[in-house]
C-alpha atoms as a PDB file:
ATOM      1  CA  UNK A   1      48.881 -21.256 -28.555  1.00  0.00           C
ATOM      2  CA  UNK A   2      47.957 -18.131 -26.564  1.00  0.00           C
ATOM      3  CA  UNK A   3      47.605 -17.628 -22.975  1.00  0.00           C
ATOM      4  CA  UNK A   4      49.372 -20.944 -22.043  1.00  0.00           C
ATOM      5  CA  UNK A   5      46.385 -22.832 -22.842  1.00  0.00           C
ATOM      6  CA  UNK A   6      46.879 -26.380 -24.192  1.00  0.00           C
ATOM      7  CA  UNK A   7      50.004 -28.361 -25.405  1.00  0.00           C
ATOM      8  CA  UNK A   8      53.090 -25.802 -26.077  1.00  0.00           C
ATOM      9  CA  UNK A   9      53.823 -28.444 -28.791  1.00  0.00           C
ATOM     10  CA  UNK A  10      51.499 -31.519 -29.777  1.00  0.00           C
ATOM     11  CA  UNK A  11      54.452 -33.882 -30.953  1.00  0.00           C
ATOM     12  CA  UNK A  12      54.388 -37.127 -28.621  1.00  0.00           C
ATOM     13  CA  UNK A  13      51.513 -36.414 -27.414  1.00  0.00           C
ATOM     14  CA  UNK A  14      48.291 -38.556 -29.713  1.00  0.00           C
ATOM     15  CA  UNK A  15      46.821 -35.209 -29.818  1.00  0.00           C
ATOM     16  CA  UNK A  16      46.382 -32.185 -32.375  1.00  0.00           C
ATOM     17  CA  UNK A  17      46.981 -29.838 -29.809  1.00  0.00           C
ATOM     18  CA  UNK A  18      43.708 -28.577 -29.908  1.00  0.00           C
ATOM     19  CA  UNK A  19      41.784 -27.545 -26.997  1.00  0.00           C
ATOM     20  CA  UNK A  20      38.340 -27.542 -26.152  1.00  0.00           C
ATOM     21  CA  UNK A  21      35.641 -27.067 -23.284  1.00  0.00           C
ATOM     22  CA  UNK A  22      34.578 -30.147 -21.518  1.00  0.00           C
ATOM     23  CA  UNK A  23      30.884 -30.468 -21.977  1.00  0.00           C
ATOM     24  CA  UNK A  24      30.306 -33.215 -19.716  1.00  0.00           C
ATOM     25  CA  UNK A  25      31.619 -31.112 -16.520  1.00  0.00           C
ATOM     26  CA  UNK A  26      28.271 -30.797 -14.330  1.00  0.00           C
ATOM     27  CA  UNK A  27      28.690 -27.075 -12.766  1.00  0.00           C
ATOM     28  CA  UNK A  28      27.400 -27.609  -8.990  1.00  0.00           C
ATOM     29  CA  UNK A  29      23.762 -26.605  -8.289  1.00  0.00           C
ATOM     30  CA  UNK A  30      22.465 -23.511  -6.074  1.00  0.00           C
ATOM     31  CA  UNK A  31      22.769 -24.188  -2.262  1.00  0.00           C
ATOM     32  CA  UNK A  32      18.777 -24.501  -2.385  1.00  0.00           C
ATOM     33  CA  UNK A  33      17.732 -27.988  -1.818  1.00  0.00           C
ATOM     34  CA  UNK A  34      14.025 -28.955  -3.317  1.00  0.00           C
ATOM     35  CA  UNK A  35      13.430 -30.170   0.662  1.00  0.00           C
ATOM     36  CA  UNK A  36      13.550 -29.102   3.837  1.00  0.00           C
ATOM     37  CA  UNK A  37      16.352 -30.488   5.659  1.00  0.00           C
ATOM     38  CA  UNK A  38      15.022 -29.713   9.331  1.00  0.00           C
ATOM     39  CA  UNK A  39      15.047 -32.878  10.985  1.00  0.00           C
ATOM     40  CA  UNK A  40      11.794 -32.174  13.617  1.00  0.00           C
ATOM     41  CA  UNK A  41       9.394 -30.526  11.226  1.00  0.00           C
ATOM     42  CA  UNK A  42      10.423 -33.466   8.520  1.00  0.00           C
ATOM     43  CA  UNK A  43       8.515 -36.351  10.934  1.00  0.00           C
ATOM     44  CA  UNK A  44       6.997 -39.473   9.837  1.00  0.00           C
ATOM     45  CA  UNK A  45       5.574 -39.428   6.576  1.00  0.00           C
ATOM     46  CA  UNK A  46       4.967 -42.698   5.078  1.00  0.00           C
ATOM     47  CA  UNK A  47       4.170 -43.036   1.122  1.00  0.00           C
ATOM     48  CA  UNK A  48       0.972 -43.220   0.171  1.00  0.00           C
ATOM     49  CA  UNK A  49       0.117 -45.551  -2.636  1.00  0.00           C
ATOM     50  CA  UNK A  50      -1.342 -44.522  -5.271  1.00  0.00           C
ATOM     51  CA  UNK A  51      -4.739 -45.873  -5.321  1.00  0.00           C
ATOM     52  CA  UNK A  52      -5.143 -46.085  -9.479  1.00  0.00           C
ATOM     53  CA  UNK A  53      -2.228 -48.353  -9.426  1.00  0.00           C
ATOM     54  CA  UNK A  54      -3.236 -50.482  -7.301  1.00  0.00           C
ATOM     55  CA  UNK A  55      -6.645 -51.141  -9.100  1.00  0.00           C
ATOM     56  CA  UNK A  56      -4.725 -51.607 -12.193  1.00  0.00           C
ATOM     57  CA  UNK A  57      -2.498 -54.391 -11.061  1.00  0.00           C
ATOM     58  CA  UNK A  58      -5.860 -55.927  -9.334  1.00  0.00           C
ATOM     59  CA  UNK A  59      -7.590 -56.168 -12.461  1.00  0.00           C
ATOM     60  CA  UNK A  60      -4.695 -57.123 -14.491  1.00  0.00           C
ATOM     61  CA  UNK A  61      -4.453 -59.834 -12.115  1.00  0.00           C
ATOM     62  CA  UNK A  62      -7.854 -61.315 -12.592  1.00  0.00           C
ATOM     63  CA  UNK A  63      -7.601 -60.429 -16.501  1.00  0.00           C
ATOM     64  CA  UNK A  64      -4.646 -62.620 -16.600  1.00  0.00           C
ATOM     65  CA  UNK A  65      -6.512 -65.124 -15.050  1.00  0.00           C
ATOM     66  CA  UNK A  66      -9.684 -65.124 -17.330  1.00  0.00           C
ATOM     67  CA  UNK A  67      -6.696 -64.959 -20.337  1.00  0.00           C
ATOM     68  CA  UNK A  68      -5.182 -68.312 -19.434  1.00  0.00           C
ATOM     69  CA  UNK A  69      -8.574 -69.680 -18.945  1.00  0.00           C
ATOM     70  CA  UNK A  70      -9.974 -68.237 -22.410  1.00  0.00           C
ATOM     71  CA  UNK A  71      -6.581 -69.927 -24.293  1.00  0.00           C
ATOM     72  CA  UNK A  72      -6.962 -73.250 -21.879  1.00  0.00           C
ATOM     73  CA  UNK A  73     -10.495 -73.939 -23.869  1.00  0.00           C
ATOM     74  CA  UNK A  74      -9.545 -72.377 -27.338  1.00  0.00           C
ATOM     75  CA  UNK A  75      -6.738 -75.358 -27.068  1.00  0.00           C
ATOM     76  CA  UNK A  76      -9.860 -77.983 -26.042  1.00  0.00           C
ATOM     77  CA  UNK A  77     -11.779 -76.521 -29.108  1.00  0.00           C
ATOM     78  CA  UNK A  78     -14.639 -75.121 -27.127  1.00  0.00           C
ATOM     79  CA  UNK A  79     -17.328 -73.008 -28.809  1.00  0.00           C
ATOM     80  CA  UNK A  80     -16.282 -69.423 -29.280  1.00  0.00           C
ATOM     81  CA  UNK A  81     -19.669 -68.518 -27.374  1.00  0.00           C
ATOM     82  CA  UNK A  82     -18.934 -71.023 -24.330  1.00  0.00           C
ATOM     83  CA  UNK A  83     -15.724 -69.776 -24.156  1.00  0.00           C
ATOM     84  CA  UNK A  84     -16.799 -66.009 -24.129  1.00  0.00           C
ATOM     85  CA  UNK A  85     -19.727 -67.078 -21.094  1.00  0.00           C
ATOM     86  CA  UNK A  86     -17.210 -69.162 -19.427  1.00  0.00           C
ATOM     87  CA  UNK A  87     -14.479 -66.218 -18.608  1.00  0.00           C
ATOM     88  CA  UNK A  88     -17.655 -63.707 -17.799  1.00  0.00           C
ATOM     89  CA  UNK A  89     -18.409 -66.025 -15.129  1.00  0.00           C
ATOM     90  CA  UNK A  90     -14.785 -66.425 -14.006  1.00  0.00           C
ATOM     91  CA  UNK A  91     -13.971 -62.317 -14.453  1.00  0.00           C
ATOM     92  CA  UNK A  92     -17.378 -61.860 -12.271  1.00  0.00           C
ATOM     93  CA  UNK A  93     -16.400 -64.825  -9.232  1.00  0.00           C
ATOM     94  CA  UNK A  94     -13.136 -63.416  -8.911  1.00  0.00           C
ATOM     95  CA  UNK A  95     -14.267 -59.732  -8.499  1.00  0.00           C
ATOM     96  CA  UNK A  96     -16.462 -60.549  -6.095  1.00  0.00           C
ATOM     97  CA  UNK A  97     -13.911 -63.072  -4.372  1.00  0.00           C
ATOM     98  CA  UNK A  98     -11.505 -59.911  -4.394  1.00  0.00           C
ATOM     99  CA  UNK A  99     -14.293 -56.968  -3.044  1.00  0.00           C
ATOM    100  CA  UNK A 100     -15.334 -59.818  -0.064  1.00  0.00           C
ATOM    101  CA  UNK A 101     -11.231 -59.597   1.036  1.00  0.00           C
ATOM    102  CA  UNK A 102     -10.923 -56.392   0.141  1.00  0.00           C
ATOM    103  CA  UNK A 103      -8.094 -56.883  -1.954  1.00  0.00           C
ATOM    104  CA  UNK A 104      -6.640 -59.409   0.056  1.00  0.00           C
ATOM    105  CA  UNK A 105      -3.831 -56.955   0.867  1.00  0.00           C
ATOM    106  CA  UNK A 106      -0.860 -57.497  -0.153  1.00  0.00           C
ATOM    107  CA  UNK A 107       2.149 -60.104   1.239  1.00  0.00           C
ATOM    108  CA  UNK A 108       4.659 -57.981   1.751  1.00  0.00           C
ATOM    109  CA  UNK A 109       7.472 -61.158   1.997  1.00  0.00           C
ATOM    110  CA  UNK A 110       5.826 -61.911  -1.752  1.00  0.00           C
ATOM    111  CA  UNK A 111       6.111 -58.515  -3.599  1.00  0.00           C
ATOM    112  CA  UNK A 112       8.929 -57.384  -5.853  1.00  0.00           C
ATOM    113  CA  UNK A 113      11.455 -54.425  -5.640  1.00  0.00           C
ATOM    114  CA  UNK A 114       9.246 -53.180  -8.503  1.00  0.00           C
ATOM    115  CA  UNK A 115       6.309 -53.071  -6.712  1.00  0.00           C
ATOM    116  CA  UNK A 116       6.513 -49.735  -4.677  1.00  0.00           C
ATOM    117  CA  UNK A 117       2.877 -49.371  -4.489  1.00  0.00           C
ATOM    118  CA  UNK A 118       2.038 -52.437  -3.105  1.00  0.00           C
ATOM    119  CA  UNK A 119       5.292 -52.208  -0.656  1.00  0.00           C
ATOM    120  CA  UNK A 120       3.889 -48.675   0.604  1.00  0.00           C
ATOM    121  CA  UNK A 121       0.679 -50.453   1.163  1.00  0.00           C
ATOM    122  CA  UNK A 122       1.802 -53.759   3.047  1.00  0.00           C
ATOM    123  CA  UNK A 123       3.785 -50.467   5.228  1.00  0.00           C
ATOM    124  CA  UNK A 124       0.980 -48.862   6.196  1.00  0.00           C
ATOM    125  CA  UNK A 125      -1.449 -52.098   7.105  1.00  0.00           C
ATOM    126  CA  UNK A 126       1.535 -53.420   8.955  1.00  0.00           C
ATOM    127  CA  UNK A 127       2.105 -49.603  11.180  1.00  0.00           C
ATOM    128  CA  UNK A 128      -1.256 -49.662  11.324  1.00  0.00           C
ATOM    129  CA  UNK A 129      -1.605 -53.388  12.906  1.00  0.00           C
ATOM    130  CA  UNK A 130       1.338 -52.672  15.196  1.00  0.00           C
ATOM    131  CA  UNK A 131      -0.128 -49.403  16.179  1.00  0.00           C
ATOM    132  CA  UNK A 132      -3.693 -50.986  17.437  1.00  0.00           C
ATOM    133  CA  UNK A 133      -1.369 -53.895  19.165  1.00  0.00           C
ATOM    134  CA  UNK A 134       0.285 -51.336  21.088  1.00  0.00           C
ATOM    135  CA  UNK A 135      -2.776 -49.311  21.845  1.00  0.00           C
ATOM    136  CA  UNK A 136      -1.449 -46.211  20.303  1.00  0.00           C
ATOM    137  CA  UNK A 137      -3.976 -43.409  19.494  1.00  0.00           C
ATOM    138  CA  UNK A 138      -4.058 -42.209  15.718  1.00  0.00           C
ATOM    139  CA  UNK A 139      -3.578 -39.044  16.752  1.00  0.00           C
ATOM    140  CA  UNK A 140      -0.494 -39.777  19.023  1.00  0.00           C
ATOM    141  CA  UNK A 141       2.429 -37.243  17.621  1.00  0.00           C
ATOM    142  CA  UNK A 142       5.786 -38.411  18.312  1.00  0.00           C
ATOM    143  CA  UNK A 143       7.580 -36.751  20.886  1.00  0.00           C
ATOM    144  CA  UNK A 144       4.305 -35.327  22.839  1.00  0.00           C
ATOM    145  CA  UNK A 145       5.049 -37.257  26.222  1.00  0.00           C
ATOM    146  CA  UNK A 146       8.228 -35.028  26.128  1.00  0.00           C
ATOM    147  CA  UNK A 147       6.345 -31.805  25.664  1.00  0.00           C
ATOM    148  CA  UNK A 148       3.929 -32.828  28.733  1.00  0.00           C
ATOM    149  CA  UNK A 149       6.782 -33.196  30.549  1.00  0.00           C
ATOM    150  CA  UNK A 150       8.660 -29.949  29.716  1.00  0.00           C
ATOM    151  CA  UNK A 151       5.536 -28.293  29.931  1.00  0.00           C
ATOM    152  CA  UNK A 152       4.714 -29.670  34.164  1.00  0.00           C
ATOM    153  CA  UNK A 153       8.778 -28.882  34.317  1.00  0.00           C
ATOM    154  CA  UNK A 154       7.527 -25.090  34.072  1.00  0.00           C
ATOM    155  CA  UNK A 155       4.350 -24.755  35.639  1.00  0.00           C
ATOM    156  CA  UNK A 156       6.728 -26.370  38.883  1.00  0.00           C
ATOM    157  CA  UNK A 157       9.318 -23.682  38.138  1.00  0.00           C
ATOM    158  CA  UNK A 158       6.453 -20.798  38.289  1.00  0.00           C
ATOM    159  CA  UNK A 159       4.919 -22.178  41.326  1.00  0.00           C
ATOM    160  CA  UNK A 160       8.079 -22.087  43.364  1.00  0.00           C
ATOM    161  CA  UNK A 161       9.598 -18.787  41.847  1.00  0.00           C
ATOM    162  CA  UNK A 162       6.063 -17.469  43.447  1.00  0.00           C
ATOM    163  CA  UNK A 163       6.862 -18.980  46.735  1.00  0.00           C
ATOM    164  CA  UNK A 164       4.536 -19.857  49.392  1.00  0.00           C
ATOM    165  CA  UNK A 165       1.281 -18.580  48.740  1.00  0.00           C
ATOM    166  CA  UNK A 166      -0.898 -16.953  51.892  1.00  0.00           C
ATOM    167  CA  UNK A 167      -4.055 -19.151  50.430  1.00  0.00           C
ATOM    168  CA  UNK A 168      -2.282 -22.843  51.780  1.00  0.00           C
ATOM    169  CA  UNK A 169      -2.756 -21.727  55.573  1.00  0.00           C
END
C-alpha cells in the first residue's frame, strides 16, 4: 500500500485490500441554476397545454368509442359494410357533438395525475372563470395597486418639498 491509502492489511476484513474510485459519487454542479431565482421578475406563469395533445387524447377518445362499437356488431355478425357505415356515422356525430362544446373542457375532479395537459387546461378555464367573477382586467399585473400608491406617495413628497406655491393665492 502506498500513501496510506486502503487497508494496511486485508486479513478480517471480506476484502482484497484493493482500492478503487467510487464511480457513483455525483461531483456537485456549477453554482449556475438553469432558472432565475428572483422571486418578482419570476410572477405568475401558468403552463400552457400543449394543444397537439390535447387533440390527440380527443380523438382517441371518440376512436375508442367507434372501436367498441365496430367489435359490439362484429360479435352480432353484422355485415362488414354495415359495420364500416355504422362507425362513420358514429366517428362523424361525435365530432360534431365535441366541436358544438368545444371540447367539453375538461373535469378537473375527473382527470388523472397523468394527465398534465388536461390539468393545465381545467387551471386556466378555472383562473380564467374566477378572474371574470371578480371583475379583474386581463391585463391587471399583480402588485400594480402598490405601484399607484408608491407612485402618489412621491408626487405628495415633491409637492410639499416645493412648499407653498405663489399660484394658490
Amino acid at each position: 500500500m502506498s500513501s496510506n491509502v486502503g487497508l494496511t492489511t486485508p486479513r478480517g476484513s471480506g476484502t482484497s485490500g484493493y482500492v478503487q474510485r467510487n464511480l457513483s459519487h455525483l461531483r456537485p454542479r456549477d453554482a449556475v441554476k438553469p432558472y432565475s431565482t428572483d422571486v418578482d421578475s419570476i410572477g405568475l406563469r401558468q403552463r400552457q397545454p400543449d394543444q397537439g395533445i390535447l387533440e390527440h387524447d380527443r380523438k382517441r377518445e371518440i376512436e375508442l368509442k367507434v372501436f367498441e362499437l365496430r367489435d359490439r356488431l362484429e360479435d352480432e355478425g353484422v355485415g362488414e359494410d354495415d359495420v364500416d357505415d355504422q362507425c362513420d356515422a358514429l366517428r362523424k356525430k361525435l365530432e360534431i357533438e365535441q366541436a358544438r362544446t368545444n371540447g367539453g373542457g375538461p373535469n378537473s375532479r375527473k382527470l388523472k395525475s397523468h394527465q398534465v395537459h388536461e390539468m393545465a387546461r381545467a387551471k386556466i378555464e378555472e383562473s380564467e372563470k374566477l378572474r371574470r367573477a371578480l371583475g379583474i382586467s386581463k391585463d391587471y399585473e399583480e402588485g400594480s395597486h402598490w405601484k399607484k400608491q408608491e407612485e402618489r406617495k412621491v408626487e405628495r413628497e415633491k409637492e410639499y418639498a416645493q412648499g407653498p406655491s405663489r399660484d394658490r393665492d
